[in-house]
N, C-alpha and C. Protein backbone atom coordinates (compact mmCIF):
# COMPACT_ATOMS: atom_id res chain seq x y z
N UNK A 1 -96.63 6.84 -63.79
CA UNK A 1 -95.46 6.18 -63.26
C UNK A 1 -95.01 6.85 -61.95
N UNK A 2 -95.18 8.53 -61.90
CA UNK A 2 -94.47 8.67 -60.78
C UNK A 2 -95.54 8.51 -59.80
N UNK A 3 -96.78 8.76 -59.96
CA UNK A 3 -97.75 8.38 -58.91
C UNK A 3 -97.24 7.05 -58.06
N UNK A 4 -97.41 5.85 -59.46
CA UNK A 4 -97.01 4.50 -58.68
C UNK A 4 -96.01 4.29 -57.45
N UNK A 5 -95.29 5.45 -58.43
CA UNK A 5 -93.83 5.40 -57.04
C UNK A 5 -94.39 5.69 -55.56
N UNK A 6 -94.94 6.75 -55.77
CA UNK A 6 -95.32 7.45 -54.56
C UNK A 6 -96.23 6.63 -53.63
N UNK A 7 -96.86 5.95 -54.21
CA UNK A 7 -97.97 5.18 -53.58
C UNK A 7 -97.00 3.81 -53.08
N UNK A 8 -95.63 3.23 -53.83
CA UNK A 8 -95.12 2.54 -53.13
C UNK A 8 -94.24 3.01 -52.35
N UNK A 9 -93.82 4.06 -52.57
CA UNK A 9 -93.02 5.16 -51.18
C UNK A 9 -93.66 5.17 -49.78
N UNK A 10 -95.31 5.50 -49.99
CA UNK A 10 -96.24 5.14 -48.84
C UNK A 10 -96.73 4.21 -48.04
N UNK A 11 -96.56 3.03 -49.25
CA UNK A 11 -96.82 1.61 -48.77
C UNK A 11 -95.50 1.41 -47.39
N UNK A 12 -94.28 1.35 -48.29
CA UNK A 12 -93.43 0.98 -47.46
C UNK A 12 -92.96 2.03 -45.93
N UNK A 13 -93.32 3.20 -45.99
CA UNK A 13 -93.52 4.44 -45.05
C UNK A 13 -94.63 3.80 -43.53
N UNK A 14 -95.71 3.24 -44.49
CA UNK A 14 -96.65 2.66 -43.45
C UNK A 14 -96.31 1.49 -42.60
N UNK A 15 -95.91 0.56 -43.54
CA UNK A 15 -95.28 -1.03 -43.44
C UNK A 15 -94.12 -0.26 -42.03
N UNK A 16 -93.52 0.02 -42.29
CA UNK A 16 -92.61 0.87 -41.30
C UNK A 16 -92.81 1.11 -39.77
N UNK A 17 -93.67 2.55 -40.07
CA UNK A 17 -94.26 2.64 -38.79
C UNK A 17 -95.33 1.52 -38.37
N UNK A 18 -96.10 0.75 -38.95
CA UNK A 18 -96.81 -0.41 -38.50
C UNK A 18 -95.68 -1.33 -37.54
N UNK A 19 -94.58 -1.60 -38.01
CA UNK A 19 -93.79 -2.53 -37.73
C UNK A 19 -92.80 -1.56 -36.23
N UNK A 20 -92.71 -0.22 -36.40
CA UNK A 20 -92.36 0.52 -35.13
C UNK A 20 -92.84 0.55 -34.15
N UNK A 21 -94.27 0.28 -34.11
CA UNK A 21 -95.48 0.25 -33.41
C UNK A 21 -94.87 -0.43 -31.76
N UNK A 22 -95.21 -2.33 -33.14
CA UNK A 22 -94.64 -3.47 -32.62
C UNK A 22 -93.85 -3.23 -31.75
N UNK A 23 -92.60 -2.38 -31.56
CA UNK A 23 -91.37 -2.36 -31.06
C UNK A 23 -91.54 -2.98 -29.37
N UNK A 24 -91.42 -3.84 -28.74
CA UNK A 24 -91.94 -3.62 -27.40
C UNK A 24 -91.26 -2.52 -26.46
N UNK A 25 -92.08 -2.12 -25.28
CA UNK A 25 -91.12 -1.05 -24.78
C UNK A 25 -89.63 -1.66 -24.09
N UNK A 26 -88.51 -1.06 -23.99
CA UNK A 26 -87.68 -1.33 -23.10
C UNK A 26 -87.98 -0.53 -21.64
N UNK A 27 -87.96 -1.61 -20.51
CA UNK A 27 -87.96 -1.62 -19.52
C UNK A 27 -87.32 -1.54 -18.39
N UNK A 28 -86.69 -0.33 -17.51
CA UNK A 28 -86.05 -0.25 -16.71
C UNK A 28 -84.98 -1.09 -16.35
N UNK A 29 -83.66 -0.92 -16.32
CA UNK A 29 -82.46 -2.28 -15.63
C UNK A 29 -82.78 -2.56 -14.78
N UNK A 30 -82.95 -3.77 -14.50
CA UNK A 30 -82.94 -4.60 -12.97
C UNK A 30 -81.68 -3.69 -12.18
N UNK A 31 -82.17 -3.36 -10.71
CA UNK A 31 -80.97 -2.23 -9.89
C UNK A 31 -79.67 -3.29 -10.10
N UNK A 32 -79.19 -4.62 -9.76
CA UNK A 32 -78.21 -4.71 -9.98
C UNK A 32 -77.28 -4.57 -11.47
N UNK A 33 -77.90 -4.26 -12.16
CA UNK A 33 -77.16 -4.26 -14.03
C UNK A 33 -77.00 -2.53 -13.69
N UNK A 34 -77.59 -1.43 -13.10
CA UNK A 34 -77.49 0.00 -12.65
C UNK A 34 -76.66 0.37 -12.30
N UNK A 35 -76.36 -1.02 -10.72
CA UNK A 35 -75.53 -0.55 -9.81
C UNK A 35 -73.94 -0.99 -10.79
N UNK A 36 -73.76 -1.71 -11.29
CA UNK A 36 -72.33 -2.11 -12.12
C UNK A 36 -72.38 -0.30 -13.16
N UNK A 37 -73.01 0.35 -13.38
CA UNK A 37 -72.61 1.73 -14.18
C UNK A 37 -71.59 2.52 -13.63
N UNK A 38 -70.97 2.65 -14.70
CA UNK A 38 -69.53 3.52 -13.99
C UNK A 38 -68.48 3.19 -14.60
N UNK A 39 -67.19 3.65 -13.49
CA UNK A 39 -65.80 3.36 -13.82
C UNK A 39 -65.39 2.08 -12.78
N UNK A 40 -64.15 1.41 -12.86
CA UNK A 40 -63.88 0.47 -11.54
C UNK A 40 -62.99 0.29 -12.14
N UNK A 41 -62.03 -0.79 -11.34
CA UNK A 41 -60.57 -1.14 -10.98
C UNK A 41 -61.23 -3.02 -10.77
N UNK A 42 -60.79 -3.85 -11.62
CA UNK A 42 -60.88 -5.04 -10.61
C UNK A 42 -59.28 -5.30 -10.91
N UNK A 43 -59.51 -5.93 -9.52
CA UNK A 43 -57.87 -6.77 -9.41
C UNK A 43 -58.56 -7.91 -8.79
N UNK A 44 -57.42 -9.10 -9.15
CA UNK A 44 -57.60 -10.48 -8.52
C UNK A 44 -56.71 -11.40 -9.34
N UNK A 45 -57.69 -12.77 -9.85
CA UNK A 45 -56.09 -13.27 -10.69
C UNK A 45 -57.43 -14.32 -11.29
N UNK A 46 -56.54 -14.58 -12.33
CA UNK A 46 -56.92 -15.89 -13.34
C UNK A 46 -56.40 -16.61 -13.28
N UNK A 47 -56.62 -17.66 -12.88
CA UNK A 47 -56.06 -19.30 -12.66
C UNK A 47 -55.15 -19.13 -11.77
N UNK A 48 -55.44 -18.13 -11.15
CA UNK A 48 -54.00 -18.17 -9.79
C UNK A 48 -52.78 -16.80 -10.62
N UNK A 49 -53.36 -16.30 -11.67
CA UNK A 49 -52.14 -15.49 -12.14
C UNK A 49 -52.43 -14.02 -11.67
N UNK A 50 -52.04 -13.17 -10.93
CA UNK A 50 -52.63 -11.93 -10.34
C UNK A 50 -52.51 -11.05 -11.55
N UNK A 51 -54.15 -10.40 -11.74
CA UNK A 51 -54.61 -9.22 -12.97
C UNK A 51 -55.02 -8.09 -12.47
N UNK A 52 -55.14 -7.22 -12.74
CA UNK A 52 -55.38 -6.00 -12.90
C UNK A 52 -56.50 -5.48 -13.84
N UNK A 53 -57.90 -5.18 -14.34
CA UNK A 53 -58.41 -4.55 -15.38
C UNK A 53 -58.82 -3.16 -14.94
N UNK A 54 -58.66 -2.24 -15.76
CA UNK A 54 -59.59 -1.38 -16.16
C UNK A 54 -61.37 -1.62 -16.44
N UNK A 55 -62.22 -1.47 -15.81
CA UNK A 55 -63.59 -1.61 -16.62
C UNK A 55 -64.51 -0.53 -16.32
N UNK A 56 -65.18 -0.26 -17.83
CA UNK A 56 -66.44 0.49 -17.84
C UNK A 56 -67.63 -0.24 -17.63
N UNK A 57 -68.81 0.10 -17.30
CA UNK A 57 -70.16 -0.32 -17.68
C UNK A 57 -71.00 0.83 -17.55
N UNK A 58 -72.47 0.69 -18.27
CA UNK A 58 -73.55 1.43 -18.49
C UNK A 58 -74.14 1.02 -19.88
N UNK A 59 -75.34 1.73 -19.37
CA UNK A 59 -76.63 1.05 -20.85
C UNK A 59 -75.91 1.66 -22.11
N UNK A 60 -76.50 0.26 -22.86
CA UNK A 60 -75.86 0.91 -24.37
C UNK A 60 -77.35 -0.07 -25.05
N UNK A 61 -77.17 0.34 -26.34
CA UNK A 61 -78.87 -0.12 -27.68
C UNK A 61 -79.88 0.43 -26.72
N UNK A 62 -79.88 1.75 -26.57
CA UNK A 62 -80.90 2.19 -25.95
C UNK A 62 -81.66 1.66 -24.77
N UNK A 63 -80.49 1.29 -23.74
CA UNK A 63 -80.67 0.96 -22.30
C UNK A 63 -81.50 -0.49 -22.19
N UNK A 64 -81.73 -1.27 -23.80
CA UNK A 64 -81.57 -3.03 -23.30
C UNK A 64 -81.11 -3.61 -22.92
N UNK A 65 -78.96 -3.06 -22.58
CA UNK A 65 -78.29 -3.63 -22.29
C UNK A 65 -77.75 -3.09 -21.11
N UNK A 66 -77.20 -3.63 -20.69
CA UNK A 66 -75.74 -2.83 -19.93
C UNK A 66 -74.49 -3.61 -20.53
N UNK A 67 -73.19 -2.80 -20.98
CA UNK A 67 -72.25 -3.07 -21.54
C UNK A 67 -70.82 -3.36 -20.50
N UNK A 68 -70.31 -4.03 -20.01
CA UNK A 68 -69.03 -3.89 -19.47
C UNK A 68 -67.92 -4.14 -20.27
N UNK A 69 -67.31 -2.93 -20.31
CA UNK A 69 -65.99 -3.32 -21.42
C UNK A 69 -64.49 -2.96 -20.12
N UNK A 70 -63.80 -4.64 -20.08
CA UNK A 70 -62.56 -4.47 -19.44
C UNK A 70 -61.86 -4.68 -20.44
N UNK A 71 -60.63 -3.99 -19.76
CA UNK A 71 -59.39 -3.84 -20.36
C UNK A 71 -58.10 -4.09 -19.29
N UNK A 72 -57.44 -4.67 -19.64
CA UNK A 72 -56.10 -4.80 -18.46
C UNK A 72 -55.63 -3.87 -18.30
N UNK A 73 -54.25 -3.92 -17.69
CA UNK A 73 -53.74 -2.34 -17.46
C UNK A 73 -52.14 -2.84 -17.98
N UNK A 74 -52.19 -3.90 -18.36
CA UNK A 74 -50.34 -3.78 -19.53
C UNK A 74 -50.39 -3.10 -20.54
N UNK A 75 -49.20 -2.71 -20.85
CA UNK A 75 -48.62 -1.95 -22.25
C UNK A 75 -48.21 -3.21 -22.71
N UNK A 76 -48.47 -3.38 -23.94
CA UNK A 76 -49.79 -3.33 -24.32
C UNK A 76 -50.69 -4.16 -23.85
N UNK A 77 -51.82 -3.77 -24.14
CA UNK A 77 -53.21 -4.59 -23.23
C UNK A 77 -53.08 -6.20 -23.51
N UNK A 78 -52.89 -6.97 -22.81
CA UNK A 78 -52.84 -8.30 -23.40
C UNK A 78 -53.93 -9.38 -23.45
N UNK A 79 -55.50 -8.35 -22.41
CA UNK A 79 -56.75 -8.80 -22.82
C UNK A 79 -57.92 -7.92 -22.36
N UNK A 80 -58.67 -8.23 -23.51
CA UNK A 80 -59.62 -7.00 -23.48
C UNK A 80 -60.75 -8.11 -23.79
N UNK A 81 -62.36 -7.17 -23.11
CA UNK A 81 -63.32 -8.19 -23.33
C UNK A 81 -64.54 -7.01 -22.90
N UNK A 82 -65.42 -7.11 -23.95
CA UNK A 82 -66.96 -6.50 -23.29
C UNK A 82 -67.86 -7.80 -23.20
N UNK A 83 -68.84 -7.42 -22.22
CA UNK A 83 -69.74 -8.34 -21.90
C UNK A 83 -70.84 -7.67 -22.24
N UNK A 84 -72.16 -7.96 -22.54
CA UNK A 84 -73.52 -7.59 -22.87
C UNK A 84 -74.51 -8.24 -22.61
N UNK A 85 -75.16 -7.52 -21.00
CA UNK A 85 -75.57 -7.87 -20.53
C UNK A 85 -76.96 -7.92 -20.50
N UNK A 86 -77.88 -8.53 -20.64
CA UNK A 86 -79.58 -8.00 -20.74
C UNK A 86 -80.79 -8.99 -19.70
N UNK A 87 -81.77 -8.20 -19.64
CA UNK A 87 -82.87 -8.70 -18.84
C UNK A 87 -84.08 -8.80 -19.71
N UNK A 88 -84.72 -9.83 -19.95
CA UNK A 88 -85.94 -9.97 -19.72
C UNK A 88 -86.82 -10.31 -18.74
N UNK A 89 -87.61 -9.37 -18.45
CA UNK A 89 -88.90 -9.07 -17.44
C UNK A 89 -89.97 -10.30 -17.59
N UNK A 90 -90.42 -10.32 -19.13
CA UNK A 90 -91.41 -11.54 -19.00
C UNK A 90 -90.76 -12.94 -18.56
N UNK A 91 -89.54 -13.68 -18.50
CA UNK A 91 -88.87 -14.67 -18.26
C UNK A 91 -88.28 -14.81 -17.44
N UNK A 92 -88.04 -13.61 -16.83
CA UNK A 92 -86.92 -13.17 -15.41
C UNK A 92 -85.74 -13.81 -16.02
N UNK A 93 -85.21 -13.43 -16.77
CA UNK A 93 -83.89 -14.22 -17.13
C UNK A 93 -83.09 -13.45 -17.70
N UNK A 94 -81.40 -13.60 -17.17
CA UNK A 94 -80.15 -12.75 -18.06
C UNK A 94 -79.84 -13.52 -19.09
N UNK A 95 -79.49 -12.58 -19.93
CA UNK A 95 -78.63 -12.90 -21.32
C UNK A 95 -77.53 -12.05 -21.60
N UNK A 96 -76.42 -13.17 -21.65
CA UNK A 96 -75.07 -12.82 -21.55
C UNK A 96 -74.47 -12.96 -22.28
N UNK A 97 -73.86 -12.07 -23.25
CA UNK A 97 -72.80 -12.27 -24.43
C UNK A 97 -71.16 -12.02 -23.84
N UNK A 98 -70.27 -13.22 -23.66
CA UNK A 98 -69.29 -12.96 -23.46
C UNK A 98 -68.11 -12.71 -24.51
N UNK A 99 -68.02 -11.38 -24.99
CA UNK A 99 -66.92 -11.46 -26.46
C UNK A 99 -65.06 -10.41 -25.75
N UNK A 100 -64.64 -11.05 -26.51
CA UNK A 100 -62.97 -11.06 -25.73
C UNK A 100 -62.10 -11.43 -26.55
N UNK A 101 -60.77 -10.56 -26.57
CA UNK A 101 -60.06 -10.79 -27.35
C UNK A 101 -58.99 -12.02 -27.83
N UNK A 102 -59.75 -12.99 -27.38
CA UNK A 102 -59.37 -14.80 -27.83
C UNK A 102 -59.82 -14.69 -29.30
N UNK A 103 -61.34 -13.95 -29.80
CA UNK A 103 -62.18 -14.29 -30.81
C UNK A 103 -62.95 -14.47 -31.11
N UNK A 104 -63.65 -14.53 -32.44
CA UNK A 104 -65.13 -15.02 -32.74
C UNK A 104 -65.61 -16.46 -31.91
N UNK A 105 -64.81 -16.98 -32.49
CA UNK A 105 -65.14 -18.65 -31.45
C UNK A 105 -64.92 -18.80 -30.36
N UNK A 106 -64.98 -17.72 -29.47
CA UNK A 106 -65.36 -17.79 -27.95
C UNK A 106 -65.77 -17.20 -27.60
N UNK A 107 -66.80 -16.06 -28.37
CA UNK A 107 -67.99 -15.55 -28.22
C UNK A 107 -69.07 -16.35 -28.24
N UNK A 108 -69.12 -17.38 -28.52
CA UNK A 108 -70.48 -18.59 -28.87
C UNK A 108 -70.46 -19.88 -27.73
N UNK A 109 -71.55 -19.91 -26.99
CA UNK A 109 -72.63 -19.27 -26.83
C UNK A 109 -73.23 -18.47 -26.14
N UNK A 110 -74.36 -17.94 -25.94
CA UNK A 110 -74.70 -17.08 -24.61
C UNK A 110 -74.62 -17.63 -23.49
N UNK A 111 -74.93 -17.01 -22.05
CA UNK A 111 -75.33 -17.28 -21.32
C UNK A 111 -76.53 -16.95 -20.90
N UNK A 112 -77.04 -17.38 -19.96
CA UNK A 112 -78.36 -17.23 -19.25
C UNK A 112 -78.51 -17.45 -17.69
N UNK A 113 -79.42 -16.91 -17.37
CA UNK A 113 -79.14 -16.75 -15.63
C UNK A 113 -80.04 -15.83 -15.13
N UNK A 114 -79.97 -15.45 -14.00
CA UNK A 114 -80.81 -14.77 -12.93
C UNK A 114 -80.44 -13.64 -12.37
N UNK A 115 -81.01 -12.51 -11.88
CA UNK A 115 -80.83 -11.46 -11.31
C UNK A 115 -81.82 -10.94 -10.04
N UNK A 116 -80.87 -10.14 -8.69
CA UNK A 116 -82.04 -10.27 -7.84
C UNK A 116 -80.86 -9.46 -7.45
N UNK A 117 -81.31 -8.41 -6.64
CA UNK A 117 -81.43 -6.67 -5.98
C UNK A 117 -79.35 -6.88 -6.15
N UNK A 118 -79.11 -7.61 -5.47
CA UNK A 118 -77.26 -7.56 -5.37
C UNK A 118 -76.68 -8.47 -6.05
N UNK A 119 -77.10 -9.04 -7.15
CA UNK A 119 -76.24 -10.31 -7.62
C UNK A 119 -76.81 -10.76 -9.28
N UNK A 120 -75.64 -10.93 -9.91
CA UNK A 120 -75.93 -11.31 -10.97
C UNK A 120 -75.02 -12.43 -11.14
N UNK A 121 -75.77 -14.02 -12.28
CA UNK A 121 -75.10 -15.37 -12.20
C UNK A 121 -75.76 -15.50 -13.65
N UNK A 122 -75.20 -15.87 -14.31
CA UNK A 122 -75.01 -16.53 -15.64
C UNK A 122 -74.10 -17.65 -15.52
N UNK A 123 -74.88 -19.16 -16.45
CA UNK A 123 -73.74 -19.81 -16.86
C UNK A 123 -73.65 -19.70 -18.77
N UNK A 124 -72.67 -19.87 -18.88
CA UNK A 124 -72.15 -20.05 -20.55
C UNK A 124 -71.91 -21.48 -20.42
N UNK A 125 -72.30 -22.06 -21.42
CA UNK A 125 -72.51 -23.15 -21.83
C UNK A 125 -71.91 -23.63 -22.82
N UNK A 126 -70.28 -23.40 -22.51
CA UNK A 126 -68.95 -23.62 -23.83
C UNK A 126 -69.16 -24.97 -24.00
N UNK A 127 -68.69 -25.58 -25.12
CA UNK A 127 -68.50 -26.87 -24.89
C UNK A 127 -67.58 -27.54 -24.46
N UNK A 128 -66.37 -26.90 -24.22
CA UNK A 128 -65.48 -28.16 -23.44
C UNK A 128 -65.79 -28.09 -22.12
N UNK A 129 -66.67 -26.85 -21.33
CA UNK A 129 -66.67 -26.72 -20.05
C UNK A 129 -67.72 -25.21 -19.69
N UNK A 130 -68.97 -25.66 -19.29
CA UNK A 130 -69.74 -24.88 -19.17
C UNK A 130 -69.16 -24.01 -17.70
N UNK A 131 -69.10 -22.23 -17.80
CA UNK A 131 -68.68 -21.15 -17.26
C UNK A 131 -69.68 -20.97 -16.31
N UNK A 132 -69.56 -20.86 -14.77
CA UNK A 132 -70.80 -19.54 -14.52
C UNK A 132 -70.20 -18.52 -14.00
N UNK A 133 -70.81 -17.39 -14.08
CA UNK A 133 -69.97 -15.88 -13.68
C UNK A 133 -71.18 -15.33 -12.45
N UNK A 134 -70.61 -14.99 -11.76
CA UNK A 134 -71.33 -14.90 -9.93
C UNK A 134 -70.82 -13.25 -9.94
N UNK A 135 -71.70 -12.67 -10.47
CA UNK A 135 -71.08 -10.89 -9.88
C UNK A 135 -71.92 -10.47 -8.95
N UNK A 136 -71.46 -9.87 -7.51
CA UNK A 136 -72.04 -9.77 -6.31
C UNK A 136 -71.79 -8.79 -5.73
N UNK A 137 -72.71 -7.90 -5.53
CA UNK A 137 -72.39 -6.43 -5.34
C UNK A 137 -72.66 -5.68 -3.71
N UNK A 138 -71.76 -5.51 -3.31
CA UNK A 138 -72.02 -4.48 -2.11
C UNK A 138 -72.36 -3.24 -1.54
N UNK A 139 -73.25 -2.87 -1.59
CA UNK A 139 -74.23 -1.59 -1.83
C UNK A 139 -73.15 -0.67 -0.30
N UNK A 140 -73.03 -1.73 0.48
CA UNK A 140 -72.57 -0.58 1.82
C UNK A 140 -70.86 -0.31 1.35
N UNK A 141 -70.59 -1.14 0.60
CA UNK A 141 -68.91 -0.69 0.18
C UNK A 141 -69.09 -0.24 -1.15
N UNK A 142 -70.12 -0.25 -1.96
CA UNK A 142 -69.94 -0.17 -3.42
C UNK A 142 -68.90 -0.62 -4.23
N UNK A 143 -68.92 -1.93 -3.95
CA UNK A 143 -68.18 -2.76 -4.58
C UNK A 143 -68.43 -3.88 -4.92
N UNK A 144 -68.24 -4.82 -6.06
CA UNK A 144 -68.36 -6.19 -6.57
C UNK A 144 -67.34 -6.73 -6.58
N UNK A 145 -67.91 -8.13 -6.29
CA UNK A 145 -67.39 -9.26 -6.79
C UNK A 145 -67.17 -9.98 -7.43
N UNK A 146 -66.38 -10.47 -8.61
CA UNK A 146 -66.87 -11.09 -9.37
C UNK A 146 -65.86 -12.86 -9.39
N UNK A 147 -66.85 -13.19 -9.26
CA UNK A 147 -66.17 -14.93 -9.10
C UNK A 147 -66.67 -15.88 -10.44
N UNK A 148 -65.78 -16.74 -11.11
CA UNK A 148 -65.71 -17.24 -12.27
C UNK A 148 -65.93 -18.28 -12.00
N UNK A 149 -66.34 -19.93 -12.35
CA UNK A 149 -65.87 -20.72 -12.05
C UNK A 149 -66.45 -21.71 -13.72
N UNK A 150 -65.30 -22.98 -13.63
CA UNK A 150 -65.84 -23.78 -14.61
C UNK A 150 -65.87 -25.40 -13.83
N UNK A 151 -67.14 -25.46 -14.85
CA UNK A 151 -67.26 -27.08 -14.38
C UNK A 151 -66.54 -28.29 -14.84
N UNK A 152 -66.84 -28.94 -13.55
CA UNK A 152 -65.79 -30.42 -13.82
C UNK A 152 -66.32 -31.57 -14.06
N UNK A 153 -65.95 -32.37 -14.53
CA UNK A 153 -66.90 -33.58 -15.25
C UNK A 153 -67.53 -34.21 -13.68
N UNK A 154 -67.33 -33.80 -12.87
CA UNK A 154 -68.31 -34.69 -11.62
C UNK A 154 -69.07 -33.61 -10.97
N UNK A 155 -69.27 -32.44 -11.97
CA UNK A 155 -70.23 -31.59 -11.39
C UNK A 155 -70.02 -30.51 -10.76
N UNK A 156 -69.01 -30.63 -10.13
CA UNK A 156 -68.53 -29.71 -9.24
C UNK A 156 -68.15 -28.00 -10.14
N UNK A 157 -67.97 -27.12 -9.33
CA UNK A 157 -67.10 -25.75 -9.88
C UNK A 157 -65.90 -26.03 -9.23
N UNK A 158 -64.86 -25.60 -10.22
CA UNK A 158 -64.11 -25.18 -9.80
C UNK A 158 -63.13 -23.51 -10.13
N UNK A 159 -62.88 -23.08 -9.65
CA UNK A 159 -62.41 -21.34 -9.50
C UNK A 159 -61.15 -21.33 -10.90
N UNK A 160 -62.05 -20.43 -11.47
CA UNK A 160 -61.24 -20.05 -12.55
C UNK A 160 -60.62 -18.64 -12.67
N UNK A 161 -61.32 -17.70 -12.04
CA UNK A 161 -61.06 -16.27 -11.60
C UNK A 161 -62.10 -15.79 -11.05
N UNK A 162 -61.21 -14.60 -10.12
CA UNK A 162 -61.50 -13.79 -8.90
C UNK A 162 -61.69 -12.59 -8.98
N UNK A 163 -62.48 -11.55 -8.93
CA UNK A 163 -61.81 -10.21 -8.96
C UNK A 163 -62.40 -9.62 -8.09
N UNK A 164 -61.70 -8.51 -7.47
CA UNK A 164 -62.58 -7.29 -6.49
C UNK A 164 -62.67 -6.57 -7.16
N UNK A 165 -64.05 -5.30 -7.53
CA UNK A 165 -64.05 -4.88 -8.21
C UNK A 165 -64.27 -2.96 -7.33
N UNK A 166 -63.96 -2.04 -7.46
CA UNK A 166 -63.90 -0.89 -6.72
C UNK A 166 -63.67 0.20 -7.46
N UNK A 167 -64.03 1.20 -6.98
CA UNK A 167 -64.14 2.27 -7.89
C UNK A 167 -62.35 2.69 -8.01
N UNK A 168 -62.20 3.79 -8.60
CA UNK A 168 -60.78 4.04 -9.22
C UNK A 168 -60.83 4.93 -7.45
């Protein structure tokens, strides 16, 4: 009996590392998901209302991601939101989790989008009104941009929020 054990202790030990193997490697951040690492300040406004956040970013799940977690700057915070951001290399494509303190049901669904040396664009694909997020980075000021916009039933964007984004 205790043999048996042992031999299924091993089975599943192997099954294991067989399946670790698999793991594919993670692959360097595209420089613009790099260049967002750090501390920053954005200010600008939502729907025309002037904001203020606090935000972090840098790799997090073992540098698949890059994480941006803002926070406003009221007592008390009256919105908070991380984003999770990722690249795949074989597809050239971002994947964007936008979660924020509205809720579970406006975390759903991702986005998807493109990345290239200064700029990152995702759209989210809500259903009352698909999002795209335009973050655009300035290597000679070290600073981003980040421009929001949602669509309108004739196609168009229109500006949902603004922010400059700068170090503290």
């Amino acid at each position: 009996m205790r043999l048996l054990k042992i031999a299924g202790l091993l089975v599943i030990l192997v099954a294991g590392t067989l399946h670790a193997q698999e793991h594919p490697k993670i692959l360097e951040r595209p420089a613009a998901l790099i260049a967002l690492d750090g501390d920053w300040v954005m200010s600008g406004d939502v729907m025309g209302k002037p904001v203020t956040y606090r935000m972090t970013a840098g790799p997090t799940l073992q540098g698949a991601f890059t994480e941006i977690h803002m926070n406003d700057v009221q007592v008390p915070s009256e919105y908070e939101a991380r984003v999770i951001i990722g690249y795949d290399t074989k597809s050239e494509t971002i994947f964007a989790h936008w979660m924020d303190s509205f809720g579970a049901k406006y975390s759903i669904p991702h986005g998807t989008g493109s990345v290239t040396d200064n700029s990152i664009q995702f759209t989210i694909p809500y259903g009352s009104s698909p999002f795209r997020d335009t973050f655009t980075y300035n290597p000679d000021t070290n600073t981003w941009l980040f421009v929001l916009e949602a669509s309108q039933p004739d196609g168009t964007w229109k500006h949902f929020a603004r922010y400059n984004v700068s170090r503290p």
